[in-house]
Each structure stands twice: as C-alpha cells, then as structure tokens.
C-alpha atoms as a PDB file:
ATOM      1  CA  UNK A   1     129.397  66.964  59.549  1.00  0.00           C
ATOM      2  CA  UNK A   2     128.282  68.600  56.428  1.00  0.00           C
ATOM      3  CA  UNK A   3     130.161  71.695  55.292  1.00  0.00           C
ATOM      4  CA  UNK A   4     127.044  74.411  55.813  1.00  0.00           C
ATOM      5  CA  UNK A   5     128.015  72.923  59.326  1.00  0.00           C
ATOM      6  CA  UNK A   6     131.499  73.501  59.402  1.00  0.00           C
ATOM      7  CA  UNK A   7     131.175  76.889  58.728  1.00  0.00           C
ATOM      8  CA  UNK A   8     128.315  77.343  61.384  1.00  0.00           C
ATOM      9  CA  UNK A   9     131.080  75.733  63.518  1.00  0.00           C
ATOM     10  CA  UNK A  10     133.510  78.335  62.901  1.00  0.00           C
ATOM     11  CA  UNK A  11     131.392  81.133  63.473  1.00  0.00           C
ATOM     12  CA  UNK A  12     131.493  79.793  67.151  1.00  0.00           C
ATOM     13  CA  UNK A  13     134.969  80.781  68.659  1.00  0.00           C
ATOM     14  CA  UNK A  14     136.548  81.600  72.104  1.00  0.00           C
ATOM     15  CA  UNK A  15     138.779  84.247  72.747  1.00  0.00           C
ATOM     16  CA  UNK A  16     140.214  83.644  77.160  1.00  0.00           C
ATOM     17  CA  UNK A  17     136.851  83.090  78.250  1.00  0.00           C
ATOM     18  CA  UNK A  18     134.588  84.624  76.219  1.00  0.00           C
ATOM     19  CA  UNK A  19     132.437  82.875  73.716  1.00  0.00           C
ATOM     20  CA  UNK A  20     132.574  84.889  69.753  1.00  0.00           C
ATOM     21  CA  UNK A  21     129.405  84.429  68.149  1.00  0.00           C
ATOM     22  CA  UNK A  22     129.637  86.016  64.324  1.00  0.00           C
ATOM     23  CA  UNK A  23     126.533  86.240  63.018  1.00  0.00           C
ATOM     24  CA  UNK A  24     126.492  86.041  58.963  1.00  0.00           C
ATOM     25  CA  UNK A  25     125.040  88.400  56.830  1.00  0.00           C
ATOM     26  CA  UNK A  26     121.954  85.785  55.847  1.00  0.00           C
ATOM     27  CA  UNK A  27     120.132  85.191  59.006  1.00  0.00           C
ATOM     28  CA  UNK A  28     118.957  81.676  58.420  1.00  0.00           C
ATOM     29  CA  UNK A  29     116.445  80.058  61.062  1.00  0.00           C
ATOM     30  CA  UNK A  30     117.775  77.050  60.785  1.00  0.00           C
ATOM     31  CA  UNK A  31     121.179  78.071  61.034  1.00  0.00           C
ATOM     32  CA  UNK A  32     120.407  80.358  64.166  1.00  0.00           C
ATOM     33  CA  UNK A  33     118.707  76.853  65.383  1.00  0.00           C
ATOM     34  CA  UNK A  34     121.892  75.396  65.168  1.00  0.00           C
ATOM     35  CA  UNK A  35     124.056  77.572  66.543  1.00  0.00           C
ATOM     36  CA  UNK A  36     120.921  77.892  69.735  1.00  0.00           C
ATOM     37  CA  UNK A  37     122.356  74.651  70.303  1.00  0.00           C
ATOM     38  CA  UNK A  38     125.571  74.551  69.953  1.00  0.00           C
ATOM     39  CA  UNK A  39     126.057  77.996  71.583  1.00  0.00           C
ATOM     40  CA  UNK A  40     125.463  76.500  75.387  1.00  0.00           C
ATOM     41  CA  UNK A  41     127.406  73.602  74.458  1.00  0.00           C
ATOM     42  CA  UNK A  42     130.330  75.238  73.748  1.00  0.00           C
ATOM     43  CA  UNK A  43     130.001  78.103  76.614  1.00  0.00           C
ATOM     44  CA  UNK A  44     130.249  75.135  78.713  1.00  0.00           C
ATOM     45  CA  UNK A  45     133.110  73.249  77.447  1.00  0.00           C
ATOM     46  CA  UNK A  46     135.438  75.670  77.667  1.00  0.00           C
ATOM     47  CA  UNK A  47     133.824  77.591  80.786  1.00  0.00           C
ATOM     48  CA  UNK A  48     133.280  80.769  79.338  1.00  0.00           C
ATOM     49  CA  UNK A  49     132.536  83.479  81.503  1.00  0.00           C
ATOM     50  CA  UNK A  50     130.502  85.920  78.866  1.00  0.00           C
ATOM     51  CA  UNK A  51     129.493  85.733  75.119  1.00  0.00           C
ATOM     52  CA  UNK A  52     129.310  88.940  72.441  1.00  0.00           C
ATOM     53  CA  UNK A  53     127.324  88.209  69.438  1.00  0.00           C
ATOM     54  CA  UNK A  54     128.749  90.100  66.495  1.00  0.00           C
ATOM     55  CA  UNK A  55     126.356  91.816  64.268  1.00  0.00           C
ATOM     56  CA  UNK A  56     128.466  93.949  62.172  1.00  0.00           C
ATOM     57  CA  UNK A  57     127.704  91.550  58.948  1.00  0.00           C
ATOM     58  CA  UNK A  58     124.442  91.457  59.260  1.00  0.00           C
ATOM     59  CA  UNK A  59     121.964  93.671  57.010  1.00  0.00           C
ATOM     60  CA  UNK A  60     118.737  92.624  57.811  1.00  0.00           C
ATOM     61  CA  UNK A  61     116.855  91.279  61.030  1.00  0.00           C
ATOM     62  CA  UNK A  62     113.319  89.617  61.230  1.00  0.00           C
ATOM     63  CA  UNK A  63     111.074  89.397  63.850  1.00  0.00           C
ATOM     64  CA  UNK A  64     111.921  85.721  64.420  1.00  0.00           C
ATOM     65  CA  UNK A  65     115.970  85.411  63.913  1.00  0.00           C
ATOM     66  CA  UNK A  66     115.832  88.686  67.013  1.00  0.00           C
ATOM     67  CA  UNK A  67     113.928  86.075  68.665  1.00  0.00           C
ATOM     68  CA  UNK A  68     116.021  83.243  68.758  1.00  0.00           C
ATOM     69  CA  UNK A  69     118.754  84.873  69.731  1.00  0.00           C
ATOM     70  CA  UNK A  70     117.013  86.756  72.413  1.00  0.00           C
ATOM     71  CA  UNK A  71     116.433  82.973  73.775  1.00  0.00           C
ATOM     72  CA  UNK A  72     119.698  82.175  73.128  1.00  0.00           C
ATOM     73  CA  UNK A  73     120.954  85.181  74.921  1.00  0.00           C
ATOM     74  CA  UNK A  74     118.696  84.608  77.982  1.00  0.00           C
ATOM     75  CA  UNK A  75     119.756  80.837  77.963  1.00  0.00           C
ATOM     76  CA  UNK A  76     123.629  82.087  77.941  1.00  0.00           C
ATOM     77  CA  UNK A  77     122.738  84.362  80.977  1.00  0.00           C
ATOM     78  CA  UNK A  78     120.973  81.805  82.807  1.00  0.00           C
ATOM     79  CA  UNK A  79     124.237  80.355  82.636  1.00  0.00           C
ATOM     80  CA  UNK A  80     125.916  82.645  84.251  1.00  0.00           C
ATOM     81  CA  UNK A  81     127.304  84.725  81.354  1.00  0.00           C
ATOM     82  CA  UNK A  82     127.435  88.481  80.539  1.00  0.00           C
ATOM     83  CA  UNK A  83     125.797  88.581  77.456  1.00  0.00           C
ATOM     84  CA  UNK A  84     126.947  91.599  74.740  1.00  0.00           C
ATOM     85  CA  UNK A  85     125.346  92.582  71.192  1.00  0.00           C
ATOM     86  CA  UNK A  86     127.658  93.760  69.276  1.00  0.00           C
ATOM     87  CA  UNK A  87     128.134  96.087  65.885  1.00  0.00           C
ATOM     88  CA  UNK A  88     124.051  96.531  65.236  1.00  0.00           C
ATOM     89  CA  UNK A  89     124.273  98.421  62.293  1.00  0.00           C
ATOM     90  CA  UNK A  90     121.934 101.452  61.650  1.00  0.00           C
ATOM     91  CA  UNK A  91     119.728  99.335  59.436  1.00  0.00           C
ATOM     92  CA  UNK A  92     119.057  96.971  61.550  1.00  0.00           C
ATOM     93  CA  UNK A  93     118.134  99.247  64.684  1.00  0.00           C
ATOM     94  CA  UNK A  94     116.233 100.651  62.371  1.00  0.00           C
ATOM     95  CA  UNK A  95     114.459  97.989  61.340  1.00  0.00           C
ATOM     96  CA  UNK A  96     114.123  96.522  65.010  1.00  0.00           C
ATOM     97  CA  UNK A  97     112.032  99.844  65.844  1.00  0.00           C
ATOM     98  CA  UNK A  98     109.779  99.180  62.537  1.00  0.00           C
ATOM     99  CA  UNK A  99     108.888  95.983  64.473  1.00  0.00           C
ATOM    100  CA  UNK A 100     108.474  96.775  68.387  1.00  0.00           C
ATOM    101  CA  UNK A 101     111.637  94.976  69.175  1.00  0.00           C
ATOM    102  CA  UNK A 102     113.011  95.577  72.052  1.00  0.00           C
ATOM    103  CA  UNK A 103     116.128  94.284  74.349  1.00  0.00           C
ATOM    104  CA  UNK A 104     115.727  93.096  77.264  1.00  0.00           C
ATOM    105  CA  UNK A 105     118.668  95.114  78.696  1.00  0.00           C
ATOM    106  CA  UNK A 106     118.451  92.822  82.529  1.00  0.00           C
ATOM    107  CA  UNK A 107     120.144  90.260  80.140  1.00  0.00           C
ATOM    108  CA  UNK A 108     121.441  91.843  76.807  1.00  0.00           C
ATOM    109  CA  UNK A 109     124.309  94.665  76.696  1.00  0.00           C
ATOM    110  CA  UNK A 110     124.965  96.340  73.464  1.00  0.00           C
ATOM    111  CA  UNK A 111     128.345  98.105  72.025  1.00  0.00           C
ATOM    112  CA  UNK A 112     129.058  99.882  68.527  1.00  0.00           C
ATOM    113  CA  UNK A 113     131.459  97.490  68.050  1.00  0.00           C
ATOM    114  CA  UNK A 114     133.556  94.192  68.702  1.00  0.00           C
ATOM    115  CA  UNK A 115     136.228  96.237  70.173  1.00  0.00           C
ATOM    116  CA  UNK A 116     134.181  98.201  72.580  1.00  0.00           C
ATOM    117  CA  UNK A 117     131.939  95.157  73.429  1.00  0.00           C
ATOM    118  CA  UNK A 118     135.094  92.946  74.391  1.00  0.00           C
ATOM    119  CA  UNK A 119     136.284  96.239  76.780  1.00  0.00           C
ATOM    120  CA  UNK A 120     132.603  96.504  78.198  1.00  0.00           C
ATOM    121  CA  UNK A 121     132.891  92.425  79.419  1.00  0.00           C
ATOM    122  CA  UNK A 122     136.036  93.103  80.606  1.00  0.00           C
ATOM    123  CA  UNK A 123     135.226  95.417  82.556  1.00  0.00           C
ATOM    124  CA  UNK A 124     132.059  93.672  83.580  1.00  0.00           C
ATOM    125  CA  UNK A 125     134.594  90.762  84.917  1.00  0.00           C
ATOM    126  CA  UNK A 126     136.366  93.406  87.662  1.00  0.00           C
ATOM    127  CA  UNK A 127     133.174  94.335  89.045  1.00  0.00           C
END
C-alpha cells in the first residue's frame, strides 16, 4: 500500500459503532473513489451502525466530489446506516446553492459540527 493510501486509510476510523469519515481539504476524485470503496468495506467489518462524514476541512466542493459521496452516502444507508454530514462550512453551502445541489435529506442528515452530528446519531440509535 502506497503512502497517498495510508493516509486515505486513516481518514477512515470508528469510534463504538460509528464509521468517521474526514474528508481533506483537496477533494480528489480519485481519492473520494477510494475511500467509495473502502467506506462499505469497513462499515461492514466492524458492524457499524451509522457513518458522519466530516467536512469541516474542506474549502471547496464540485459538482462531482458532492456526487460521489451522495452515492456513497446512499450506499451506506442501503446498508442500514444513519448517515450524517458534518461541519459544511459556509463556503461550501454556498457554493452547493451556486450549483443546484441538493441533499437528499430521506438519506443524508446534516449538523454544524462533529460534536453535534455524533449527539444527533446517538440519538437516532434510541429511537
């Protein structure tokens, strides 16, 4: 495994049962591809029961990273997890609205921030 790899790797964490994705500040397609696929994988391993994707470090959002992880978000649901978004920052809500972006909020939750997000899924797990 290659380093650019590694650190993709480490971006992928679990915290009890809920899968961390943080999301660098360089949306890369191919790195978004990669961690499409590993995502599931690792949801599954360790039988996690929802997944928050942390924006907070990211600046800038095109019309095709908010699409790949829109799939990967509605491939996370479709197994079985509560799916959160996470620390959007202005700019890139901003930016989403420029480009007709929309969540699809029957699979996506959002939260200011980690913090919130992790209470929101908790929550979500008593109901």
């Amino acid at each position: 495994m290659d380093a650019a790899k590694i650190e993709l790797e480490k971006s992928l964490t679990t915290i009890s049962d809920c899968l961390i994705i943080s999301l660098s500040a360089e949306l890369a397609d191919e790195d978004l591809a990669y961690l499409s696929e590993r995502a599931p994988q690792k949801a599954a391993k360790y039988n996690t029961t929802c997944a928050l994707l942390n924006f907070s470090r990211v600046s800038t959002m095109d019309a095709s990273a908010f699409l790949i992880l829109s799939q990967l978000s509605g491939v996370l649901k479709l197994m079985g997890l509560n799916i959160m978004w996470a620390g959007l920052t202005p700019g890139v809500v901003c930016a989403m609205a420029d480009l007709n972006l929309e969540i699809d909020e029957k699979i996506i939750s959002t939260a200011l921030d980690m913090n919130t997000g992790l209470a929101m899924l908790s929550a979500f797990k008593g109901r």
